[in-house]
PDB file of N, CA and C in Angstrom:
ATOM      1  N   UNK A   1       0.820  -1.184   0.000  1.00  0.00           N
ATOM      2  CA  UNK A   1       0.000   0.000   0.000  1.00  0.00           C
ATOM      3  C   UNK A   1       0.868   1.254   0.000  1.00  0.00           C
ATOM      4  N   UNK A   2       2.147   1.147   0.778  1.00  0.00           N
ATOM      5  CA  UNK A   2       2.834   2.680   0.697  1.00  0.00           C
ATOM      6  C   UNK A   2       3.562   2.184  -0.620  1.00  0.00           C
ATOM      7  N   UNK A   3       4.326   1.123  -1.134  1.00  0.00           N
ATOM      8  CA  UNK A   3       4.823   1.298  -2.255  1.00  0.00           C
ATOM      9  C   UNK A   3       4.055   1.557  -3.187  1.00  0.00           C
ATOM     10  N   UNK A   4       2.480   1.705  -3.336  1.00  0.00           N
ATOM     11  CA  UNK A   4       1.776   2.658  -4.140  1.00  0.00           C
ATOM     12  C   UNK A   4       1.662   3.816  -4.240  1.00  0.00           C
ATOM     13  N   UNK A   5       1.507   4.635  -2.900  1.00  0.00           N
ATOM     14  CA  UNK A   5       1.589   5.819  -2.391  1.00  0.00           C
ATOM     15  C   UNK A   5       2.980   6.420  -3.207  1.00  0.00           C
ATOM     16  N   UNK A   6       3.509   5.860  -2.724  1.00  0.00           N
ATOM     17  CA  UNK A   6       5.018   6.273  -3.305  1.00  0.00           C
ATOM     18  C   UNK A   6       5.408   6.639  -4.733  1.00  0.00           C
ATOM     19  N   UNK A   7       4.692   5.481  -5.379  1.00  0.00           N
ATOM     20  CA  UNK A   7       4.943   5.399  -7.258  1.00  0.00           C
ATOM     21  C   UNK A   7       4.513   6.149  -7.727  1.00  0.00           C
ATOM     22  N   UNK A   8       2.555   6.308  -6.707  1.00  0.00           N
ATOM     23  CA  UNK A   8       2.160   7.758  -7.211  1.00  0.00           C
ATOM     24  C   UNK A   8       2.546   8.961  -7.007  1.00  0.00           C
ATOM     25  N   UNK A   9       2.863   9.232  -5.777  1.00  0.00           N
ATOM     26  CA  UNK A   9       3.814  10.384  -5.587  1.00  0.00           C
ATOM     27  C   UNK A   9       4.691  10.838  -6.552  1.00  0.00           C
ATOM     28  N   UNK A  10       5.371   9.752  -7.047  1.00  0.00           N
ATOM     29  CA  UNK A  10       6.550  10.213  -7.786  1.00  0.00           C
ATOM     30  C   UNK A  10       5.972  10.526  -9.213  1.00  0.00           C
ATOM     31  N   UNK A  11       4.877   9.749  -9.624  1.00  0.00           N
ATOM     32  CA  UNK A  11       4.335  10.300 -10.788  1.00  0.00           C
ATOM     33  C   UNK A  11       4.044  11.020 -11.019  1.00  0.00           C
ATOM     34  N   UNK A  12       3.091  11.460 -10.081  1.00  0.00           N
ATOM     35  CA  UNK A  12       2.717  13.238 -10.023  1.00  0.00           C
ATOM     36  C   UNK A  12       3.503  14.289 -10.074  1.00  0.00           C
ATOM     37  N   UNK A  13       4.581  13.904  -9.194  1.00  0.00           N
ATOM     38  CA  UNK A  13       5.694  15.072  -9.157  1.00  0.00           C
ATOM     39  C   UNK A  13       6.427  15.145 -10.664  1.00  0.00           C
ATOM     40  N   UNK A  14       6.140  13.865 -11.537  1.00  0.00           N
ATOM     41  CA  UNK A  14       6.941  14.408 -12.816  1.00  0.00           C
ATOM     42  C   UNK A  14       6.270  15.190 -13.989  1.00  0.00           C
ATOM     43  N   UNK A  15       4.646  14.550 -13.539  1.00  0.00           N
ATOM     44  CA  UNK A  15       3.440  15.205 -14.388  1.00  0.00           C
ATOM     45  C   UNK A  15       3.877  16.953 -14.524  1.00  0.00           C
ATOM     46  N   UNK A  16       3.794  17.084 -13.090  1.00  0.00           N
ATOM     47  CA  UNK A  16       4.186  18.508 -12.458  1.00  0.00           C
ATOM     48  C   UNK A  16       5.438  19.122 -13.234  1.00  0.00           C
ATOM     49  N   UNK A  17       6.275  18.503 -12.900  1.00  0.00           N
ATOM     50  CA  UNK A  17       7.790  18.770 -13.496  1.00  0.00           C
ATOM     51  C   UNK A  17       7.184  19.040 -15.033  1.00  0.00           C
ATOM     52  N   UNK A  18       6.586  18.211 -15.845  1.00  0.00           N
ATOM     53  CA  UNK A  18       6.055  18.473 -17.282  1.00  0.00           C
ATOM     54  C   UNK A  18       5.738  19.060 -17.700  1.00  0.00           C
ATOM     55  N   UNK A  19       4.455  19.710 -16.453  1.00  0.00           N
ATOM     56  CA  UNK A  19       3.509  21.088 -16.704  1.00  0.00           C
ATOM     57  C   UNK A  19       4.519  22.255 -16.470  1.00  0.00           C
ATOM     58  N   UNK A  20       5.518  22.276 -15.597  1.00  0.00           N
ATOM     59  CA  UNK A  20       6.235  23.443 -15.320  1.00  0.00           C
ATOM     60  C   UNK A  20       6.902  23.535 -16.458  1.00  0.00           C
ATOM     61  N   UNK A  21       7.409  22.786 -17.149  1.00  0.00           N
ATOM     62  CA  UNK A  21       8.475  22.870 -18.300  1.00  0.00           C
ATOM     63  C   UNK A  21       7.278  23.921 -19.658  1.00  0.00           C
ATOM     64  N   UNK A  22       6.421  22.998 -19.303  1.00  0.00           N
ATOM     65  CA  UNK A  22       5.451  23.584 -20.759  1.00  0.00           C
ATOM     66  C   UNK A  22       4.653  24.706 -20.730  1.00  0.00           C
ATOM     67  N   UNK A  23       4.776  25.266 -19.284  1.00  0.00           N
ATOM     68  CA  UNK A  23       4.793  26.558 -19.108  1.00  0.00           C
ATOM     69  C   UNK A  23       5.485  27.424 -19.057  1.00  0.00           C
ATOM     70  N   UNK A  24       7.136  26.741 -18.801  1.00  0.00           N
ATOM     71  CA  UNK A  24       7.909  28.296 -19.147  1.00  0.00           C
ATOM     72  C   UNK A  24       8.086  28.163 -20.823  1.00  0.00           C
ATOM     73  N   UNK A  25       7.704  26.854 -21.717  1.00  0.00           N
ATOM     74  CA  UNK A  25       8.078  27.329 -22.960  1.00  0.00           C
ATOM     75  C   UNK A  25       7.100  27.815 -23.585  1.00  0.00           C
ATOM     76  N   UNK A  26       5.689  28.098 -23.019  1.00  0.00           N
ATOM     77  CA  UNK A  26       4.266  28.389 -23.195  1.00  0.00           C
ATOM     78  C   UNK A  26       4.922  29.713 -23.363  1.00  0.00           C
ATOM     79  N   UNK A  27       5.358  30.383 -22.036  1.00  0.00           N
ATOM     80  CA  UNK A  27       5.233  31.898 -21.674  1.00  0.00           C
ATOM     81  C   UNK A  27       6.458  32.719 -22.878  1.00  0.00           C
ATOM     82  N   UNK A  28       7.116  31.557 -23.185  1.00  0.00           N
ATOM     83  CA  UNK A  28       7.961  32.406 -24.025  1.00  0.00           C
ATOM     84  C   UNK A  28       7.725  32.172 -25.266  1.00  0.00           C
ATOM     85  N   UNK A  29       6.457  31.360 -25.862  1.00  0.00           N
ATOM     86  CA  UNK A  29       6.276  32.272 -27.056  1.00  0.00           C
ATOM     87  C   UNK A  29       4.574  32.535 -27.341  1.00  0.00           C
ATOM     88  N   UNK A  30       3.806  31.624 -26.490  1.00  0.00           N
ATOM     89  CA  UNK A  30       2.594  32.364 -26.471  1.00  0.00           C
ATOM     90  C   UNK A  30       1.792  33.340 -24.910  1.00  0.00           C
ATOM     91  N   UNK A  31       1.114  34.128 -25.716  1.00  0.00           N
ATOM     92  CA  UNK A  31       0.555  34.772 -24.394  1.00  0.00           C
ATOM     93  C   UNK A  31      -1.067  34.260 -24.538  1.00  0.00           C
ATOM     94  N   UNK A  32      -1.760  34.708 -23.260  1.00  0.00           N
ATOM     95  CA  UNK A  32      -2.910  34.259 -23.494  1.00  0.00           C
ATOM     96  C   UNK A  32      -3.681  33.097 -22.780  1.00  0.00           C
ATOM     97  N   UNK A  33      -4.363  32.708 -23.265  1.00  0.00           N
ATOM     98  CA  UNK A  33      -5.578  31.548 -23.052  1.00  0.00           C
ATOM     99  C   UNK A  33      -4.478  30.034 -22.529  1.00  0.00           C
ATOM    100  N   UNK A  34      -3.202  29.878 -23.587  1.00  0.00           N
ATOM    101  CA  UNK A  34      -3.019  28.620 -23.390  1.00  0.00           C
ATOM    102  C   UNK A  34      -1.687  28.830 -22.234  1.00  0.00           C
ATOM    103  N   UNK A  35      -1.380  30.068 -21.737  1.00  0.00           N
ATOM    104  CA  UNK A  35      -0.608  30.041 -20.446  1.00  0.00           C
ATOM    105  C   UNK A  35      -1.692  30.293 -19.813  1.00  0.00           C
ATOM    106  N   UNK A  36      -2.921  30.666 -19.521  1.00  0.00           N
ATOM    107  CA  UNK A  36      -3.913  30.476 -18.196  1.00  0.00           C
ATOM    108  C   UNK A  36      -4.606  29.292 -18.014  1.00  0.00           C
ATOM    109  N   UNK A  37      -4.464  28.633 -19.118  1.00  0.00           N
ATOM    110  CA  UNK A  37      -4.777  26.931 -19.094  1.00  0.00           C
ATOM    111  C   UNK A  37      -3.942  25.988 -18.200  1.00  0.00           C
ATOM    112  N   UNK A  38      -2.305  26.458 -18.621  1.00  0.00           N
ATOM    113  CA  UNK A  38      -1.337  25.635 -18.022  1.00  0.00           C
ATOM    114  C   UNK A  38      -1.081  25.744 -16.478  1.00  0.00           C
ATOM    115  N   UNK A  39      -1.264  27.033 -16.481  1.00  0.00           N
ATOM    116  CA  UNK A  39      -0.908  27.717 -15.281  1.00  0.00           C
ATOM    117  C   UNK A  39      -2.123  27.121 -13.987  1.00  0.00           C
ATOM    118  N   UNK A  40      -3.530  26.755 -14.885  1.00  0.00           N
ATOM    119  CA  UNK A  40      -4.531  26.081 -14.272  1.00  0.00           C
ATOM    120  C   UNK A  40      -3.954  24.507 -13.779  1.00  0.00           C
ATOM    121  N   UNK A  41      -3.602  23.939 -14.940  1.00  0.00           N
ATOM    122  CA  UNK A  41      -3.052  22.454 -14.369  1.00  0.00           C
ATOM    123  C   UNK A  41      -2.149  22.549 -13.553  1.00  0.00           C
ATOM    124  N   UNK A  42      -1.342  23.300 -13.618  1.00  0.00           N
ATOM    125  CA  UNK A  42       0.149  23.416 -12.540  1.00  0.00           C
ATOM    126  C   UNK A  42      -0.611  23.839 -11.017  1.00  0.00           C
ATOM    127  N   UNK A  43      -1.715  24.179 -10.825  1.00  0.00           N
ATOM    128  CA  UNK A  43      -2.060  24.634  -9.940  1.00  0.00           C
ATOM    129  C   UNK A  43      -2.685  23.196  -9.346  1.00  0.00           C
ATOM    130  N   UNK A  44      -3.516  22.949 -10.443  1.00  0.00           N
ATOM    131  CA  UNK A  44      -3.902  21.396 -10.539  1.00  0.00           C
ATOM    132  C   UNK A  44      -3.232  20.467  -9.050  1.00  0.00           C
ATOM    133  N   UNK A  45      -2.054  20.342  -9.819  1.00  0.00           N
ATOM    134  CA  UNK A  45      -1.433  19.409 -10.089  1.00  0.00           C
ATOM    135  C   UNK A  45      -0.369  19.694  -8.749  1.00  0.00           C
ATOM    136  N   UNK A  46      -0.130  20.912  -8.525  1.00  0.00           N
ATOM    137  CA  UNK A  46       0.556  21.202  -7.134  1.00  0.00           C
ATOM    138  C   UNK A  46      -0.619  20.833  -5.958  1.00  0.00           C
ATOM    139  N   UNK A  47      -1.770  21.476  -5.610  1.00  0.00           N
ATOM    140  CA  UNK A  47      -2.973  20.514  -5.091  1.00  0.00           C
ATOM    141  C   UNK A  47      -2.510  19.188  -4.891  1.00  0.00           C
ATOM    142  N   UNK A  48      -2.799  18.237  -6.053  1.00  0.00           N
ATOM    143  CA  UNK A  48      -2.266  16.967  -6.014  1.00  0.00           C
ATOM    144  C   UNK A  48      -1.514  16.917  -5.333  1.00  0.00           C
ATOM    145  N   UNK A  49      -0.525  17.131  -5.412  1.00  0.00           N
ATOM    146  CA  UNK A  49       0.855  16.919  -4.541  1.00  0.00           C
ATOM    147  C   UNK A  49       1.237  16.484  -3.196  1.00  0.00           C
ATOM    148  N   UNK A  50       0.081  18.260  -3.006  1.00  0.00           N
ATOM    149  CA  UNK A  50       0.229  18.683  -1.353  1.00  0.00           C
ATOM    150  C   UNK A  50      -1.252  17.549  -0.795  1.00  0.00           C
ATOM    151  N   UNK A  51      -1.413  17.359  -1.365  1.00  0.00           N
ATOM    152  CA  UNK A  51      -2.502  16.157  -0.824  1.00  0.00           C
ATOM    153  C   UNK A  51      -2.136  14.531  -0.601  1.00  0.00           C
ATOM    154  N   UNK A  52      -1.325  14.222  -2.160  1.00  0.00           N
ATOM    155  CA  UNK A  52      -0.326  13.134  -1.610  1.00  0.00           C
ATOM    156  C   UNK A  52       0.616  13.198  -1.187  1.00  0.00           C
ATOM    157  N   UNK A  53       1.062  13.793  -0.665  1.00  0.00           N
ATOM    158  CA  UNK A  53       2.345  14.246   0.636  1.00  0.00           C
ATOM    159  C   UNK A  53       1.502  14.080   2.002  1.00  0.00           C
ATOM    160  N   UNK A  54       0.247  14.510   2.005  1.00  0.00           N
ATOM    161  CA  UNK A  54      -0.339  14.767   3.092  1.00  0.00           C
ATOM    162  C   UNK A  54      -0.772  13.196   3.523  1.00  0.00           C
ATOM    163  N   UNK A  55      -1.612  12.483   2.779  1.00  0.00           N
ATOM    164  CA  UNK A  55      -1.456  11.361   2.872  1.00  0.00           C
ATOM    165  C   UNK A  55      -0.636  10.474   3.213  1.00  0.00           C
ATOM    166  N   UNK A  56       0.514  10.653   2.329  1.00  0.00           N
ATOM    167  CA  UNK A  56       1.852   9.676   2.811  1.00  0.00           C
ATOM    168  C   UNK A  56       2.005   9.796   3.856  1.00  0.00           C
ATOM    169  N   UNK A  57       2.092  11.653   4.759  1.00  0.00           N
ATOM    170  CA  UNK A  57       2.578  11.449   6.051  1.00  0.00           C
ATOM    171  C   UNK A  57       1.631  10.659   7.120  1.00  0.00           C
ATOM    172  N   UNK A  58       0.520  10.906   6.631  1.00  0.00           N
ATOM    173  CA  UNK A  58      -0.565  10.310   7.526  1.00  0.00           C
ATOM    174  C   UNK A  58      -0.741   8.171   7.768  1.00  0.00           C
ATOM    175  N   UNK A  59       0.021   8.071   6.374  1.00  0.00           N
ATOM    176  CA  UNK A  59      -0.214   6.581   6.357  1.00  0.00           C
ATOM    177  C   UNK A  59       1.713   6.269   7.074  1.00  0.00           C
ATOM    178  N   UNK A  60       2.082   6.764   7.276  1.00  0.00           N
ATOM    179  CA  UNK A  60       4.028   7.052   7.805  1.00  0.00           C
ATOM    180  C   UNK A  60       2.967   6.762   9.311  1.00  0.00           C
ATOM    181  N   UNK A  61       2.441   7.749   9.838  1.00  0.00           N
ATOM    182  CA  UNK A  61       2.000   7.822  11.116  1.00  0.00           C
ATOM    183  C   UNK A  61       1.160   6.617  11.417  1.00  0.00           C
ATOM    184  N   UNK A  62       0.564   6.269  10.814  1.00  0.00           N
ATOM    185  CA  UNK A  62      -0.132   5.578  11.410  1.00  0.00           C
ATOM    186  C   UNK A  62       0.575   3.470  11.369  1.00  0.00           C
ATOM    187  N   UNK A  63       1.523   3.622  10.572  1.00  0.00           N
ATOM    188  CA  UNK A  63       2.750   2.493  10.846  1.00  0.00           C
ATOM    189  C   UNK A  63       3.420   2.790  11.420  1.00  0.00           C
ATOM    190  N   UNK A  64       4.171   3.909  11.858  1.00  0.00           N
ATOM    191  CA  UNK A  64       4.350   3.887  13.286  1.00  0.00           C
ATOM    192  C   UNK A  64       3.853   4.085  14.536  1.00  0.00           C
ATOM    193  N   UNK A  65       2.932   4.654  14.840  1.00  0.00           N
ATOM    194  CA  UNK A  65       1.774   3.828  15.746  1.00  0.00           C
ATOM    195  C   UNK A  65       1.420   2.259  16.008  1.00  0.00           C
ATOM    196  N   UNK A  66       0.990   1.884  14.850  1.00  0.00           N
ATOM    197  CA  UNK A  66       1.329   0.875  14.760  1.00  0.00           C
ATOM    198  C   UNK A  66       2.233  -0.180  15.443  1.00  0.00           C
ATOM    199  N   UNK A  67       3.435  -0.225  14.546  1.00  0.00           N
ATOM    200  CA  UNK A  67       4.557  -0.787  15.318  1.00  0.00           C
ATOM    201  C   UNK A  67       4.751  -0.238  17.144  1.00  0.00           C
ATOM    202  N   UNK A  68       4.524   0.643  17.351  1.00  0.00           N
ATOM    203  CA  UNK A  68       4.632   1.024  18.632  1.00  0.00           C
ATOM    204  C   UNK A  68       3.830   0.266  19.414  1.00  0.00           C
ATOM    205  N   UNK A  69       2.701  -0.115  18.892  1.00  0.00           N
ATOM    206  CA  UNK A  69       1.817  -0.599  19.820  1.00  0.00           C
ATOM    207  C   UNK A  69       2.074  -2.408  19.896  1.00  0.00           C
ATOM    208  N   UNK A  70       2.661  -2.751  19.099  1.00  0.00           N
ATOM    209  CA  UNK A  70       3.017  -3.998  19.041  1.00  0.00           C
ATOM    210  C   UNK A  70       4.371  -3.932  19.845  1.00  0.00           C
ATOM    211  N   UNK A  71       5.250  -3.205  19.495  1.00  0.00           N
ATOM    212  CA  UNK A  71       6.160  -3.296  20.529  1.00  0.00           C
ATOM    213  C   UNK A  71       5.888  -3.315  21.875  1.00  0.00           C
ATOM    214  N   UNK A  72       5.172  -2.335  22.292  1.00  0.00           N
ATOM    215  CA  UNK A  72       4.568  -2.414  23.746  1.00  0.00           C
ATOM    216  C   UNK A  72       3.892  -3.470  24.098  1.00  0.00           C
ATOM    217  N   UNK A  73       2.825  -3.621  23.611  1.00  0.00           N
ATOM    218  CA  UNK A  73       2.597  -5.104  23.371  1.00  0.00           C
ATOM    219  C   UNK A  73       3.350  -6.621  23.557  1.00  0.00           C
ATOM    220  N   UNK A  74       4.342  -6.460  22.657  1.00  0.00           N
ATOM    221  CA  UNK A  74       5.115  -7.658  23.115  1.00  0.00           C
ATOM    222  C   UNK A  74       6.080  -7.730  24.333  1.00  0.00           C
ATOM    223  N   UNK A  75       6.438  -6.247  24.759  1.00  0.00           N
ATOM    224  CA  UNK A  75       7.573  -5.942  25.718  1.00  0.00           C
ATOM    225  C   UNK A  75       6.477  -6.096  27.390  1.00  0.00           C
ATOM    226  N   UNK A  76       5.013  -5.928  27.276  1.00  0.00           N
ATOM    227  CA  UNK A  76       3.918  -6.334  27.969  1.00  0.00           C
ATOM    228  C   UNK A  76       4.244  -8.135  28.541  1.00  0.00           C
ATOM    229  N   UNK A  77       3.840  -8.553  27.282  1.00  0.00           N
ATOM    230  CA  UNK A  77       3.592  -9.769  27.339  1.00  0.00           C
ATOM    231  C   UNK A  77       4.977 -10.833  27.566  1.00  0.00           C
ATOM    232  N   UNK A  78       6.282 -10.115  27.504  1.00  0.00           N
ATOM    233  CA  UNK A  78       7.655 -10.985  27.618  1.00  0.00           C
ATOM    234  C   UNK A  78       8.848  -9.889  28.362  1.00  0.00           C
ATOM    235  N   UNK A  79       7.723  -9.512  29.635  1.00  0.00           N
ATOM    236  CA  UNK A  79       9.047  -8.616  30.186  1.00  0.00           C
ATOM    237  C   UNK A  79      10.170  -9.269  30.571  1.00  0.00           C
ATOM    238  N   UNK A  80      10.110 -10.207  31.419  1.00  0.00           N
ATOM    239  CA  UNK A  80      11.373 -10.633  31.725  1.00  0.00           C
ATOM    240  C   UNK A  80      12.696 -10.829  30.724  1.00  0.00           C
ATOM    241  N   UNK A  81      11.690 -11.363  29.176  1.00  0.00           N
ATOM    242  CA  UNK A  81      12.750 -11.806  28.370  1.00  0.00           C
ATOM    243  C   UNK A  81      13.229 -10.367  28.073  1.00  0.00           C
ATOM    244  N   UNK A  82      12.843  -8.928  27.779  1.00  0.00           N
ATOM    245  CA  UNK A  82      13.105  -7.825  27.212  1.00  0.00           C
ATOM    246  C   UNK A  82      14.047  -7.492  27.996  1.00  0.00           C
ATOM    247  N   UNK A  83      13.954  -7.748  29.666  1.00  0.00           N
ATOM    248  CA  UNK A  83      14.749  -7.433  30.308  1.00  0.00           C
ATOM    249  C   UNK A  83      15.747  -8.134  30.618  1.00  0.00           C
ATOM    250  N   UNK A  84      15.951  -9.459  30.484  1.00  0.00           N
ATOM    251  CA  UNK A  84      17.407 -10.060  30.369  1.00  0.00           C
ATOM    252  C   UNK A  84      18.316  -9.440  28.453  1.00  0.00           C
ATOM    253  N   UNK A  85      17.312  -9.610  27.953  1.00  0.00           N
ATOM    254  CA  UNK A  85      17.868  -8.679  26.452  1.00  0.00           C
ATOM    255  C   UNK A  85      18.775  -7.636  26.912  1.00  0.00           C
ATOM    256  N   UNK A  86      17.972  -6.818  27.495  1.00  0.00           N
ATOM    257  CA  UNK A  86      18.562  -5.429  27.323  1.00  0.00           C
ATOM    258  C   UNK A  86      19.734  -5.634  28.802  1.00  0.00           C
ATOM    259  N   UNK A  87      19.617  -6.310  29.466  1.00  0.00           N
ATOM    260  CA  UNK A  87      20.890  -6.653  30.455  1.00  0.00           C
ATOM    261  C   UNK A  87      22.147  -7.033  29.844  1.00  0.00           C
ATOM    262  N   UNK A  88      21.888  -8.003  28.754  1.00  0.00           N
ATOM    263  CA  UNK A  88      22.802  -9.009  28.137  1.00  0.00           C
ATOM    264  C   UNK A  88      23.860  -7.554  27.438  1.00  0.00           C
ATOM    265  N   UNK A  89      22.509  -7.066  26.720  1.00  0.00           N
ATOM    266  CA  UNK A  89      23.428  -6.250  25.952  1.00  0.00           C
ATOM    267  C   UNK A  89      24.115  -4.602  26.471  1.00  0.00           C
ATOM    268  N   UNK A  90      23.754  -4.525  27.604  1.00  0.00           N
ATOM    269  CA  UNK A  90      24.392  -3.498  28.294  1.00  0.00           C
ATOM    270  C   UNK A  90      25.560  -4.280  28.943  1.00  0.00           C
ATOM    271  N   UNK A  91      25.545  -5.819  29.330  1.00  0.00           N
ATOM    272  CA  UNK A  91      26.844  -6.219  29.979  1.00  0.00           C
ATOM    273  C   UNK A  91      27.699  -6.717  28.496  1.00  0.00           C
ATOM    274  N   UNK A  92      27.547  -6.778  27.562  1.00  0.00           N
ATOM    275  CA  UNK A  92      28.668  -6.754  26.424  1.00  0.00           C
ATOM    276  C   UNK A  92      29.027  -5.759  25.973  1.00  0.00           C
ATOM    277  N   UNK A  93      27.998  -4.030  25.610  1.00  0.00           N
ATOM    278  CA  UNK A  93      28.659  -3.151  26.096  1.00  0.00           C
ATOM    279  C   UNK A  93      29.914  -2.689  26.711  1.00  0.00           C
ATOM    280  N   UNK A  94      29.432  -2.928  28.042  1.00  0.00           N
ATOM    281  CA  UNK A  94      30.585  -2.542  29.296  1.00  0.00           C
ATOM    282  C   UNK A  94      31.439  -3.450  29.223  1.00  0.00           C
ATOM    283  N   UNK A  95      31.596  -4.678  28.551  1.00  0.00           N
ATOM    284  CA  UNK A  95      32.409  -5.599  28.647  1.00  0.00           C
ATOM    285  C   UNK A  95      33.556  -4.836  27.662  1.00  0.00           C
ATOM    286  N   UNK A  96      32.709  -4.748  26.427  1.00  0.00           N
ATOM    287  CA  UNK A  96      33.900  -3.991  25.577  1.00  0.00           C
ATOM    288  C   UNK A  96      34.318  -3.361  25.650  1.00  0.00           C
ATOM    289  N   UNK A  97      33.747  -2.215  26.745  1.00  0.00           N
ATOM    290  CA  UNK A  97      34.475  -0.872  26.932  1.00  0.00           C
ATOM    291  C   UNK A  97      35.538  -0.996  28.105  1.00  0.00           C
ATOM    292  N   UNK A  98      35.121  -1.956  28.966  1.00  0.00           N
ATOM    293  CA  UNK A  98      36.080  -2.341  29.813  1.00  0.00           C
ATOM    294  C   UNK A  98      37.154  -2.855  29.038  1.00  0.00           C
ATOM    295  N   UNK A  99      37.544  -3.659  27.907  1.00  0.00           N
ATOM    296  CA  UNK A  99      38.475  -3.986  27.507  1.00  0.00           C
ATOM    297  C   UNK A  99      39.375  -2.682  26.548  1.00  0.00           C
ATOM    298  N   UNK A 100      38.285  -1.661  26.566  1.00  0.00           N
ATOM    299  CA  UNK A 100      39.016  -1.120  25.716  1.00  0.00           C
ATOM    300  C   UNK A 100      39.670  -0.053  26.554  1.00  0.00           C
ATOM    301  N   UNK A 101      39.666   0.063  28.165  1.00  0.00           N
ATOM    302  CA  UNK A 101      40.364   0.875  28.938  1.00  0.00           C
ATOM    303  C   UNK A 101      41.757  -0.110  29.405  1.00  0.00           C
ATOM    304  N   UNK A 102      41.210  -1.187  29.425  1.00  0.00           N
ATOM    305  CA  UNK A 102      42.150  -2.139  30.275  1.00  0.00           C
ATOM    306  C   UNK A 102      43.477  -1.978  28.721  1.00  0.00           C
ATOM    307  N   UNK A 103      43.330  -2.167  27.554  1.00  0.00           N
ATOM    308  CA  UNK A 103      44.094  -2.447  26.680  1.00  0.00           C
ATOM    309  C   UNK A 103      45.092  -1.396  26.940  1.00  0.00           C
ATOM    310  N   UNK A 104      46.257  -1.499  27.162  1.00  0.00           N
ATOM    311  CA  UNK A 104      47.387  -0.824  27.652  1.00  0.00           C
ATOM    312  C   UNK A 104      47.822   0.518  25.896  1.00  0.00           C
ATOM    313  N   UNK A 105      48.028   1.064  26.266  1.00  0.00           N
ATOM    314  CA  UNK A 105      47.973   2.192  24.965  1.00  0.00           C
ATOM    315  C   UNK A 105      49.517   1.923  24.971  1.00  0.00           C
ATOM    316  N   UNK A 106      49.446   2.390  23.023  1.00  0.00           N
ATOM    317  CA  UNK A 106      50.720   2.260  22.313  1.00  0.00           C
ATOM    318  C   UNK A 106      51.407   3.519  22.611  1.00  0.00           C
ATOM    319  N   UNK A 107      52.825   3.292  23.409  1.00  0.00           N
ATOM    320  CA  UNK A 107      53.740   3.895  23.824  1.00  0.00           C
ATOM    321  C   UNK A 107      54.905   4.451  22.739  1.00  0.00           C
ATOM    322  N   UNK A 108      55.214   5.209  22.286  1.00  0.00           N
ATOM    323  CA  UNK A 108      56.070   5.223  21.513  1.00  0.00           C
ATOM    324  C   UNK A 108      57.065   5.376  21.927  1.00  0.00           C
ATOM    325  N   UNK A 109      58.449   4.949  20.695  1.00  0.00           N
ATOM    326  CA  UNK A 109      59.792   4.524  21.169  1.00  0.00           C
ATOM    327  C   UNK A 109      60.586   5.777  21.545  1.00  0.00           C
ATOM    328  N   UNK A 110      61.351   5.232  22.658  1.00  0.00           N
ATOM    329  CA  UNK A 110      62.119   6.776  22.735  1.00  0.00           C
ATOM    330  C   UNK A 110      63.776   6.348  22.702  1.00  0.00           C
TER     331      UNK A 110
END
């Protein structure tokens, strides 16, 4: 579903990119009706945009919500294990950093 969001996004933005092009070569050699036409789609078409942008962020938010709530969720339902996890890996941490004070520093020759 977002890798749709996305494809369209990007389509639009080139539609856009298209209309902008064919309006600055509109303005430089006709005046008139068919630059207030273009100038209509570009308006169009920026709309579009700011609407699928708006969307995307909204469907962004709501997968992470999402995931949040499953995380909590599982960190609910398996505290102990979350908390030997996050022990394990704070004592290999400190393990490494302890080795990396204990490691005697390179002295140079005199």
């Amino acid at each position: 579903m977002q890798d749709e969001a996305a494809t369209k996004l990007v389509t639009d933005f080139k539609i856009l990119i298209d209309d902008a092009d064919d309006l600055v070569k509109a303005s430089a050699t006709e005046a008139g009706a068919r630059i207030g036409e273009l100038r209509e789609r570009l308006g169009k078409k920026f709309e579009q945009g700011k609407t699928a942008l708006m969307s995307g962020k909204n469907n962004w938010r709501e997968a992470v919500d999402c995931a949040k709530t499953q995380t909590e969720s599982y960190l609910r339902e398996h505290a102990w294990a979350a908390l030997l996890l996050a022990a394990g890996v704070g004592a290999l941490f400190g393990l490494l950093e302890w080795r990396k004070i204990k490691t005697p520093a390179e002295t140079p020759p005199t």
